[in-house]
Protein backbone atom coordinates (compact mmCIF):
# COMPACT_ATOMS: atom_id res chain seq x y z
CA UNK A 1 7.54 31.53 -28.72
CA UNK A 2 8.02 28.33 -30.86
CA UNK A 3 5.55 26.51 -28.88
CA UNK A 4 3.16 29.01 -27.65
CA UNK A 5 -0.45 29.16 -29.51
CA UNK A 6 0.21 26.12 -31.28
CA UNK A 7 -0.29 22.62 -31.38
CA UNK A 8 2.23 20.10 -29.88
CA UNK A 9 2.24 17.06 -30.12
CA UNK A 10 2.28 14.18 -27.33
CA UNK A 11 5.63 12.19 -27.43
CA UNK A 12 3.87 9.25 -27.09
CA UNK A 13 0.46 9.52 -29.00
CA UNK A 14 0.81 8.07 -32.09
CA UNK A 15 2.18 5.28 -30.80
CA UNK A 16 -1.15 5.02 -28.26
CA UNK A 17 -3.16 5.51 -31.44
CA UNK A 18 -1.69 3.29 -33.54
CA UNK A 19 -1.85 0.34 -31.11
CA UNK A 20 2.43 0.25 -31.00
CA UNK A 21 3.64 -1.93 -27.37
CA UNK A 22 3.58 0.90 -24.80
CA UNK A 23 2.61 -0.87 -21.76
CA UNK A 24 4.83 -3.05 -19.29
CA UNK A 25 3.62 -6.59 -20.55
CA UNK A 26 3.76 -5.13 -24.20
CA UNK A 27 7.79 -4.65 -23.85
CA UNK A 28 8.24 -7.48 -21.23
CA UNK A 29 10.84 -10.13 -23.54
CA UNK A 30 9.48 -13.33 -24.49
CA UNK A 31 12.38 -15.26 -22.49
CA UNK A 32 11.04 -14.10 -19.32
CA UNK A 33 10.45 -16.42 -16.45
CA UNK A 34 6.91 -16.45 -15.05
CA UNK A 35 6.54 -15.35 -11.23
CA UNK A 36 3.36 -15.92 -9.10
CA UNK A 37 2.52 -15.76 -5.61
CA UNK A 38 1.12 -18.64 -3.06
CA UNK A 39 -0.86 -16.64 -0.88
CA UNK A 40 -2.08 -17.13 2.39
CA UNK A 41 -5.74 -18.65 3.18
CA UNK A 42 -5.44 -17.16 6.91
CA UNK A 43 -6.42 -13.74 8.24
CA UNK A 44 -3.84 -14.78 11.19
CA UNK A 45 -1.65 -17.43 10.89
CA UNK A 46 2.21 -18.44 11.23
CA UNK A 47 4.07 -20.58 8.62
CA UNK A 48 4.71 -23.69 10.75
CA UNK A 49 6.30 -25.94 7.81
CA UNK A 50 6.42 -25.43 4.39
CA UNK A 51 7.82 -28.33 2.05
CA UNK A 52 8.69 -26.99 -1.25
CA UNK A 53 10.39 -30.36 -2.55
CA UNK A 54 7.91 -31.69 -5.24
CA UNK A 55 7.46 -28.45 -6.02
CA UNK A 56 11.36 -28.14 -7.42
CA UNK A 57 11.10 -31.25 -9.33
CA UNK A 58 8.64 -29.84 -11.63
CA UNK A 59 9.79 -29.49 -15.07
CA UNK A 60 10.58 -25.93 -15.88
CA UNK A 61 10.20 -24.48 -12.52
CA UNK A 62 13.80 -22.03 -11.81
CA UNK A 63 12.83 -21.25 -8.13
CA UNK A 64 10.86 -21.63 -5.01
CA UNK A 65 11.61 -19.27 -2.79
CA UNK A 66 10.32 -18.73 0.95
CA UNK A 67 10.70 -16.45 4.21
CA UNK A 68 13.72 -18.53 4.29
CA UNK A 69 15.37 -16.56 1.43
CA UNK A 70 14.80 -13.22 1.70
CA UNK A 71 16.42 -10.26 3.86
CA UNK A 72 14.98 -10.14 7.05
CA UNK A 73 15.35 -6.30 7.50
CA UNK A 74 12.19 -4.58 7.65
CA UNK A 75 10.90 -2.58 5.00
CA UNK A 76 7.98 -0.72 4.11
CA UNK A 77 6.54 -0.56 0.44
CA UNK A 78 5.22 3.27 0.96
CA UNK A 79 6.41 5.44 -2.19
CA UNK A 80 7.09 8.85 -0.44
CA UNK A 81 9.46 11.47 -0.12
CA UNK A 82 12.69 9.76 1.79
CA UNK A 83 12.70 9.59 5.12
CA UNK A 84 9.74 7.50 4.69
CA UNK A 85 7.18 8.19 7.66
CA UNK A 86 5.12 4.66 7.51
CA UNK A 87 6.28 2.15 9.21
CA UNK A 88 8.98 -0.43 8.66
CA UNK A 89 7.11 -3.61 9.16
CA UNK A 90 7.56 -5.74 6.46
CA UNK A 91 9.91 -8.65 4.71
CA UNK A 92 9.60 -9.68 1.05
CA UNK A 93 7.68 -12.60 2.76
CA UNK A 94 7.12 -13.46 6.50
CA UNK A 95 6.78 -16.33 8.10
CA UNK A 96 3.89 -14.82 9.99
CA UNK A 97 1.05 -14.30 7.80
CA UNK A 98 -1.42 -11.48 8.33
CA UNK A 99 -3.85 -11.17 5.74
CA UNK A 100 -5.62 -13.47 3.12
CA UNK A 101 -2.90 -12.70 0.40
CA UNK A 102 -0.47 -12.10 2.27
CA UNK A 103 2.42 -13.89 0.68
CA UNK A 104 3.84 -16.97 1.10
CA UNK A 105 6.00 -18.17 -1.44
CA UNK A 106 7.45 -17.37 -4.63
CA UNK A 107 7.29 -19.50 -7.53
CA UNK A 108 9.17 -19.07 -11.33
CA UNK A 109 8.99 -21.07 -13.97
CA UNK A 110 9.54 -21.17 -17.77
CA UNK A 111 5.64 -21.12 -18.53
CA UNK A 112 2.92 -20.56 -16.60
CA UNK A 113 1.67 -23.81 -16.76
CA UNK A 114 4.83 -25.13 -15.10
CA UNK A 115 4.00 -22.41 -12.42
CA UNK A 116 0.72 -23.13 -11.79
CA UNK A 117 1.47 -26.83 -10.98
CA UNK A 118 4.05 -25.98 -8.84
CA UNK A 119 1.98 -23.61 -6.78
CA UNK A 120 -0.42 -26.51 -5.52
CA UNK A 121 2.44 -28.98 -4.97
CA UNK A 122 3.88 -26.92 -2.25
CA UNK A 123 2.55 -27.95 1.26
CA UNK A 124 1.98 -25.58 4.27
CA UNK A 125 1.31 -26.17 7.81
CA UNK A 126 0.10 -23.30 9.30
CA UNK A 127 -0.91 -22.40 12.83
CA UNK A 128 -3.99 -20.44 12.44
CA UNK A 129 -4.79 -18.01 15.09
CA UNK A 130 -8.03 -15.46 15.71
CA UNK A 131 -7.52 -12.04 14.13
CA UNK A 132 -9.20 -8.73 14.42
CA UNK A 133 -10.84 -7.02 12.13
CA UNK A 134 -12.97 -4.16 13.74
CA UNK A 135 -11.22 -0.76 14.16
CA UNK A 136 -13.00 -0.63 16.77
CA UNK A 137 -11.83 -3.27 18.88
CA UNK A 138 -8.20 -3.33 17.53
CA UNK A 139 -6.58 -0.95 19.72
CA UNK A 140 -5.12 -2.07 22.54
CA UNK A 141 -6.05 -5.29 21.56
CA UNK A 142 -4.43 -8.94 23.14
CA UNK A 143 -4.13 -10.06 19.47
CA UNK A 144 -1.55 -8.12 17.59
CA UNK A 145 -1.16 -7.93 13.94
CA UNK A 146 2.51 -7.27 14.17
CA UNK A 147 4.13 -8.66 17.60
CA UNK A 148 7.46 -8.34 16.43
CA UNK A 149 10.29 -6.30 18.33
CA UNK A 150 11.91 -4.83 15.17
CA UNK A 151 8.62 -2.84 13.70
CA UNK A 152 10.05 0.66 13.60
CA UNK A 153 8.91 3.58 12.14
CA UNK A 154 12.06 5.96 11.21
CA UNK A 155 9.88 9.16 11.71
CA UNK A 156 7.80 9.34 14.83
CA UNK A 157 4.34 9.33 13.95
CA UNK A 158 2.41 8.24 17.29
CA UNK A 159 2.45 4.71 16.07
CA UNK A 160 2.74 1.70 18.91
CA UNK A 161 2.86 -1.66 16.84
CA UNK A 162 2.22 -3.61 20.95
CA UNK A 163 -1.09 -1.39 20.63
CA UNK A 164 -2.05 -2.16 16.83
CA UNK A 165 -1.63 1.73 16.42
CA UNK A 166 0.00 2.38 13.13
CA UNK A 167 -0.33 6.25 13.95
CA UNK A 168 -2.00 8.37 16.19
CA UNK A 169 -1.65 12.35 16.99
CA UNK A 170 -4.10 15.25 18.58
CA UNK A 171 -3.89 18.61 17.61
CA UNK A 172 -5.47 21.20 19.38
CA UNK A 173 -6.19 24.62 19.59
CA UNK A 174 -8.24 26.25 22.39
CA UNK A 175 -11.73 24.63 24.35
CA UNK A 176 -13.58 23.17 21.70
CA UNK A 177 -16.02 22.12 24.12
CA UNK A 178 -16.60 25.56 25.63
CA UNK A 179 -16.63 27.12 22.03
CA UNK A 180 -19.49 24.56 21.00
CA UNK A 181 -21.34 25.56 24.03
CA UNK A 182 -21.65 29.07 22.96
CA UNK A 183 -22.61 28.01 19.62
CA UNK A 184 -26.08 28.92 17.86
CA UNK A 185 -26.47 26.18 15.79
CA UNK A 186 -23.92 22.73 16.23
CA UNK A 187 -24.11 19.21 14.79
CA UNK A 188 -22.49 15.85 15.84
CA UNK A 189 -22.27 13.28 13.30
CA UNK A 190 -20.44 10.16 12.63
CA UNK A 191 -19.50 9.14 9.04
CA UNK A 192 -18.35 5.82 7.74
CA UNK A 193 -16.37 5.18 4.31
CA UNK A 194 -15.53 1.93 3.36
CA UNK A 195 -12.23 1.01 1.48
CA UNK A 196 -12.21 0.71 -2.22
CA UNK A 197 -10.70 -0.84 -5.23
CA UNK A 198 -9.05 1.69 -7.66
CA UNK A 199 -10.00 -0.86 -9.79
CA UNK A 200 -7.32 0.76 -13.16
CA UNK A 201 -7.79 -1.01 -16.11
CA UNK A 202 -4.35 -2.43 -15.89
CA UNK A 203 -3.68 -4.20 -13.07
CA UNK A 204 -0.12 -4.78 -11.42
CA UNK A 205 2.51 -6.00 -13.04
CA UNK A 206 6.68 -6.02 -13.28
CA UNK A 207 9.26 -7.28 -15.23
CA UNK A 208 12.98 -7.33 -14.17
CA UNK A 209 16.27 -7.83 -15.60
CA UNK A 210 19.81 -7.61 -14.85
CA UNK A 211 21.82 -5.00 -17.64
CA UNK A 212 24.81 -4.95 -18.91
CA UNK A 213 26.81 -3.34 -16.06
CA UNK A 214 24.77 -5.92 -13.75
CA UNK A 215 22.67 -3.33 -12.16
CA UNK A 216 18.80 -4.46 -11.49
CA UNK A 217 16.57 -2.95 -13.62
CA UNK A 218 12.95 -3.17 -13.30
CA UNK A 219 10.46 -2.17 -15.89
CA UNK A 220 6.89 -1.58 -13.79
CA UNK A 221 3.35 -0.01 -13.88
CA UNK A 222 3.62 2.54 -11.13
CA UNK A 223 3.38 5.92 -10.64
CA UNK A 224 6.64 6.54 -8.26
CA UNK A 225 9.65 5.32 -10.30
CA UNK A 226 12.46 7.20 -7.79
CA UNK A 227 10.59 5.20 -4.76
CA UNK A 228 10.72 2.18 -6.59
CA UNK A 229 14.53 2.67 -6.84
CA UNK A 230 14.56 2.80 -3.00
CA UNK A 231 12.19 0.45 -1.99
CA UNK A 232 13.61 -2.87 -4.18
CA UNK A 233 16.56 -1.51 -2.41
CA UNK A 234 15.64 -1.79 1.20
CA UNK A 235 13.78 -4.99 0.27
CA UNK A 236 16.69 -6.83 -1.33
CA UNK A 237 19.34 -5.26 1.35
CA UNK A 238 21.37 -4.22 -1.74
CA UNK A 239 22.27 -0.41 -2.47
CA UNK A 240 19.80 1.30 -4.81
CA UNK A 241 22.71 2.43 -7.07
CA UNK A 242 21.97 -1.17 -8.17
CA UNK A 243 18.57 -0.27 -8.61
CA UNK A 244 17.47 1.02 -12.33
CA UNK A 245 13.34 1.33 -12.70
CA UNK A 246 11.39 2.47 -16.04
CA UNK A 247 7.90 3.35 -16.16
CA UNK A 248 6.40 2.99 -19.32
CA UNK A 249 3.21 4.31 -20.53
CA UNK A 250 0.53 2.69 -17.09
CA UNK A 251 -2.98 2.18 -17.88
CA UNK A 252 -4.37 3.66 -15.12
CA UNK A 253 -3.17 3.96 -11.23
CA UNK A 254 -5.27 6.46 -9.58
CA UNK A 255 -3.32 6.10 -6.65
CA UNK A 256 -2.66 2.58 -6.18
CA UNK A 257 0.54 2.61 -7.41
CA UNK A 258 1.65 4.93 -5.86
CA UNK A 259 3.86 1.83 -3.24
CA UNK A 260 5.38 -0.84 -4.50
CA UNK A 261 2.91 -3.60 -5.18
CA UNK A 262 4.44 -5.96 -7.88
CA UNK A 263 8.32 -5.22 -7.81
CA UNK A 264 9.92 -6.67 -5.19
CA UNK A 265 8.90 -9.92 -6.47
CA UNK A 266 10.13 -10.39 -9.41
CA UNK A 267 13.42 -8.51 -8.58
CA UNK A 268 13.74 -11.04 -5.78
CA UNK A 269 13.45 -13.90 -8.59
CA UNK A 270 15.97 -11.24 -11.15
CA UNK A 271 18.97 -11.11 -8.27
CA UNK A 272 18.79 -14.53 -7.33
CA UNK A 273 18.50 -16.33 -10.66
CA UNK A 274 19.94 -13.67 -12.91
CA UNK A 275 17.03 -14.66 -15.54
CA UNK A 276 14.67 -11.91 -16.70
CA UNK A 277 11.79 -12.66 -14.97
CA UNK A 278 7.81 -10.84 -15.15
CA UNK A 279 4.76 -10.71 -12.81
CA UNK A 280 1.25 -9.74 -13.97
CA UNK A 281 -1.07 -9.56 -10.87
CA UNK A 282 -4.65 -11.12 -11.66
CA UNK A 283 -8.18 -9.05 -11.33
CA UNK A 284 -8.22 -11.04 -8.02
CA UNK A 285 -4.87 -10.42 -7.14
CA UNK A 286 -5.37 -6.92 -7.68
CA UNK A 287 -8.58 -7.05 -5.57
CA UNK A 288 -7.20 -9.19 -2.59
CA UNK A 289 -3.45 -7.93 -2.05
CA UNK A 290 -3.20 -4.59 -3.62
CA UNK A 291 -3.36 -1.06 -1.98
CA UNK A 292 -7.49 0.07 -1.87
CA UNK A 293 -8.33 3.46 -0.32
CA UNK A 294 -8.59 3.46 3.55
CA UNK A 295 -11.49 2.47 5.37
CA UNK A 296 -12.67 5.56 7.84
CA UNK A 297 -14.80 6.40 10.42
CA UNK A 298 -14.90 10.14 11.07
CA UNK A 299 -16.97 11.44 14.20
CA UNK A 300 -17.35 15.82 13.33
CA UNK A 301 -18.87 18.24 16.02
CA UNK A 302 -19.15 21.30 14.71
CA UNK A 303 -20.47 24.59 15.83
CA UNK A 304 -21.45 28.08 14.08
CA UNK A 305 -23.01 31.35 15.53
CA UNK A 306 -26.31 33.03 14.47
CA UNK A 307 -24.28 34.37 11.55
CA UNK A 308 -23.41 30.64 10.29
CA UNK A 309 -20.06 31.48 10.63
CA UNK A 310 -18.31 28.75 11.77
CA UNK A 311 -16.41 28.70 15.06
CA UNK A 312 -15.36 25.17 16.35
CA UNK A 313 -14.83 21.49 15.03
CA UNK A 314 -13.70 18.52 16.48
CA UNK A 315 -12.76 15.95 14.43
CA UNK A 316 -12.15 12.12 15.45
CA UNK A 317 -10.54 9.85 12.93
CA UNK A 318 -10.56 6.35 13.37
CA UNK A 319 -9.12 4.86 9.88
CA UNK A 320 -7.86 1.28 9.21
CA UNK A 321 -4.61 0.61 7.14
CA UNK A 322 -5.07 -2.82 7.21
CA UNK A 323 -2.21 -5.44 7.29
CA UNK A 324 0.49 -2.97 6.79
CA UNK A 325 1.01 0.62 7.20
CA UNK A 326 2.05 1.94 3.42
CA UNK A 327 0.59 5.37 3.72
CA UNK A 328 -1.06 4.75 6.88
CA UNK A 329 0.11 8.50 8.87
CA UNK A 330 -0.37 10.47 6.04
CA UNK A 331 -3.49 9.56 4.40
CA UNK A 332 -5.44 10.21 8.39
CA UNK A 333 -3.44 13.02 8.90
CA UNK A 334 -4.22 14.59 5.49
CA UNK A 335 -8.05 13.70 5.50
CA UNK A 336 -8.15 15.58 9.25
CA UNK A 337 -5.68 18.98 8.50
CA UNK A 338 -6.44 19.81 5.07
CA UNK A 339 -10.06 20.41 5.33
CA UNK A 340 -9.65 22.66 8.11
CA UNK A 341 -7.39 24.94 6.16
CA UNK A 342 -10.41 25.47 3.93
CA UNK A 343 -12.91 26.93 6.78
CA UNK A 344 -12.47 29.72 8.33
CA UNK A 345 -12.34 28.53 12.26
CA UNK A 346 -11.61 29.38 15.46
CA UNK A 347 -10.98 26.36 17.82
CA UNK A 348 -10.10 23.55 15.82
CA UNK A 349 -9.01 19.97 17.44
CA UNK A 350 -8.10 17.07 15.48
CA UNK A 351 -7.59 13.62 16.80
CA UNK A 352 -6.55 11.06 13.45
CA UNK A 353 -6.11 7.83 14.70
CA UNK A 354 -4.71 4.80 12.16
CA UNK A 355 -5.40 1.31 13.84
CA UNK A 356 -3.75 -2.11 12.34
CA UNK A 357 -6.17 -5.09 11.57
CA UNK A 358 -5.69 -8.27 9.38
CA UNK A 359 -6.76 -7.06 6.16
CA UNK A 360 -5.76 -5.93 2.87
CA UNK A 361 -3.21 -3.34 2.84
CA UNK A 362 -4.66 0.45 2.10
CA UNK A 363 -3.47 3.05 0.15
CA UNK A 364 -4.34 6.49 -1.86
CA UNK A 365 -6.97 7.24 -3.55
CA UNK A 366 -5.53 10.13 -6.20
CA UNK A 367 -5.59 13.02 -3.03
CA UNK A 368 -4.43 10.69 -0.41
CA UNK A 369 -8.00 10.36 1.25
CA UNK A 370 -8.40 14.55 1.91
CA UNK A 371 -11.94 14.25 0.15
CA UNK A 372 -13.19 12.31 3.16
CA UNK A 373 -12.59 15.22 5.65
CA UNK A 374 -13.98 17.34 3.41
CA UNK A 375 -17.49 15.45 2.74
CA UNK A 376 -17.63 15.26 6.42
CA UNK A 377 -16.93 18.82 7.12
CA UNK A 378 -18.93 19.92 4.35
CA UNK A 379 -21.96 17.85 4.61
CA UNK A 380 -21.91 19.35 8.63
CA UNK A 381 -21.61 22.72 7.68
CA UNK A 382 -24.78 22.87 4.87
């Protein structure tokens, strides 16, 4: 009873109050090398050449680093319970590029003006090809976000990368259509949300460093610190018992980081140079190559009987992960099941569908996207 009835206070509140270094880039050390990101101008493209020479020769500049160092064993940057059910379709950078931001190279240097310079000395020929960006045209498309032949997914999840399905799945339970027949009162709607920016007041950032038993340890704004662990990991093809991560005091994540966003990058630079090293993502950045809520388009039938009790709904989910699939089976799976547990029904059928297209990666949005189901069914059953 020490506790109860009284005040306690917060571990960390005085120093939040007094103004002390809490935050990632507050404790980041002064000697650490500067990472950014060249990122892609193309929707759709594939590295043809990229000459990082001049780039090099820049005074100050520790590394340039391409699809040409990395692991090329597919990943995915989803922070979720192990086994991971998104897709594996990923490397720290690709040579095929399938986004604007989506990354090309990796540059560190001792300032950021060293960086900076470096970043427009390196020359890229691309080979830009048409993309598709409609849900509604992307599956089963000709043009494929991700063509290659080892996109996996360790969890079957109804996803067909040759289709630009990330996931897809029906569940159903009796004849919805016979049920909405006998119906007093019904409604058939279609409802559109677009993605959005979390928009936290801190955006992404990392810092990495090797310790004293040589064991990686990154220092991160996120909200999944055990993922983390996993995912630099899988990225780096190196055990994740030489993985350490600390999450200090985040200003704000509401979902977004909740995958890896900023880690793998500088842990890249960390393991190869054996220099601390820091990324801090710009607004921009944070706009353009992040982890926004999914875009969805939900079509609802739903019926109820004189009573306005209501007896069937059909729900059709067509929702777009974007680039990648970080979250992509569970946030339309969620947004379609959990609403339904909150109605009483009879003859339910739900058909989520997740559909690949060349644009920013989505994420979470603090419920993993359940609140659009339930505008949708709510809104039908008023």
């Amino acid at each position: 009873m020490k506790y109860v009835n009284k005040p306690v206070p917060k571990t960390d509140a005085m120093s939040l109050v007094t103004g002390k270094p809490v935050y990632t880039d507050d404790l980041a050390p002064s000697d650490c090398l500067i990472v950014k990101i060249l990122r892609s101008p193309h929707a759709n493209a594939w590295v043809e050449e990229i000459k990082t020479d001049a780039a090099k020769k820049i005074e100050g500049i520790a590394c340039v680093l391409t699809y040409e160092d990395v692991s090329h064993k597919r990943f995915t940057l989803a922070g979720q319970t192990a086994p991971e059910i998104s897709p594996w379709d990923r490397y720290i950078i690709d040579k095929h590029v399938r986004f604007v931001g989506d990354p090309v190279a990796i540059v560190a240097g001792e300032t950021e003006e060293a960086v900076d310079k470096a970043l427009k000395r390196i020359k890229v020929k691309y080979r830009v090809e048409e993309a598709v960006l409609d849900i509604h045209t992307a599956k089963d498309n000709p043009i494929l976000v991700h063509p290659e032949d080892d996109w996996y997914m360790p969890i079957p999840a109804g996803g067909d990368n040759k289709r630009n399905l990330c996931s897809s799945n029906v569940e159903e339970v009796g004849d919805v259509d016979a049920m909405l027949e006998k119906c007093a009162y019904t409604v058939d709607q279609v409802y559109h949300t677009k993605a959005n920016q979390q928009t936290m007041m801190e955006t992404f950032r990392t810092y990495c460093y090797m310790d004293h038993f040589q064991r990686l340890t990154v220092v991160s704004s996120t909200q999944i610190p055990f993922h983390i662990r996993r995912i630099v990991g899988n990225a780096l093809n190196i055990p994740s018992s030489k993985v350490r991560v600390i999450k200090p005091r985040i200003g704000g994540g509401f979902g977004a980081k909740q995958s890896s966003v900023s880690e793998v990058f500088p842990a890249l630079v960390t393991w190869v140079t054996g220099r601390p090293s820091k990324i801090v993502f710009s607004r921009k950045e944070s706009m353009i190559a992040s982890s926004p809520r999914h875009e969805m388009e939900v079509h609802i039938r739903m019926g109820a009987d004189e009573n306005g009790i209501v007896k069937a709904i059909d729900l059709y989910t067509l929702s777009n992960t974007g680039a990648y699939g970080e979250h992509g089976p569970t946030t339309v799976g969620l947004q379609a099941i959990n609403p339904l547990r909150c109605i009483v029904i009879r003859k339910p059928t739900v058909l989520p569908m997740m559909l690949f297209t060349p644009i920013c990666r989505q994420l979470a949005l603090i419920v993993l996207w359940c609140h659009t189901g339930y505008f949708c069914c709510g809104v039908c059953s008023r």
